[in-house]
Protein backbone atom coordinates (compact mmCIF):
# COMPACT_ATOMS: atom_id res chain seq x y z
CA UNK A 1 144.54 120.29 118.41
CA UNK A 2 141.52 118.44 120.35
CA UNK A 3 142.26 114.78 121.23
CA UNK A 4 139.01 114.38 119.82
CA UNK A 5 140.01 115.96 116.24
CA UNK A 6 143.30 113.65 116.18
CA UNK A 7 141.42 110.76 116.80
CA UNK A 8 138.88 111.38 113.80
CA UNK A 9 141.99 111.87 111.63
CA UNK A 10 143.80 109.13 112.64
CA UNK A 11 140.87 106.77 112.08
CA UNK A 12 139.72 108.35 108.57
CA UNK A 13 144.08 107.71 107.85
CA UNK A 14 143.72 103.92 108.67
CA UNK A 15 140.36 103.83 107.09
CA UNK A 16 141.96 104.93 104.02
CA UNK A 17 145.59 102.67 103.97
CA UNK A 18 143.10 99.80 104.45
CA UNK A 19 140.83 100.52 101.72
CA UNK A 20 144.08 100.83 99.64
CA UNK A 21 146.10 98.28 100.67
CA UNK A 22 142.46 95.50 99.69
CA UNK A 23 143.26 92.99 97.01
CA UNK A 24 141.25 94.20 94.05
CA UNK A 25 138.24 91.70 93.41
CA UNK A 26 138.66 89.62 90.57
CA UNK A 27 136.25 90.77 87.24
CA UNK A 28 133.87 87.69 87.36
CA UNK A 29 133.18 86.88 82.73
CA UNK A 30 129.64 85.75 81.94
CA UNK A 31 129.76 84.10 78.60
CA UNK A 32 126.62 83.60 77.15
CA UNK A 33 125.60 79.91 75.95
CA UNK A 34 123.95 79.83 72.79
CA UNK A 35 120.05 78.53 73.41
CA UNK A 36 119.77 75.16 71.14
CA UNK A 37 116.33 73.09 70.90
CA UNK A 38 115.90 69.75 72.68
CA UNK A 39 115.61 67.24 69.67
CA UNK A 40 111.99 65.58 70.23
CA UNK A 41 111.93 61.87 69.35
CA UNK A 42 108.60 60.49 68.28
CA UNK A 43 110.00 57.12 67.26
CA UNK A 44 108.05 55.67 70.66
């Protein structure tokens, strides 16, 4: 083969170990607060 054939390979190979070897990400939880009213005070 080419040098220039082996060289695509061997980068798409380490392209792909690294991508699999990445920590995954850690799934990030939203939880909603429920929307409660100010109190108004009209003692003043």
């Amino acid at each position: 083969m080419s040098k220039s054939i082996l060289a695509v390979l061997a980068l798409g190979l380490i392209t792909v170990v690294g991508a699999c070897s990445q920590k995954a990400p850690d799934d990030v939880v939203f939880v909603e607060q429920p929307i409660v009213a100010e109190p108004v005070l009209t003692k003043y």
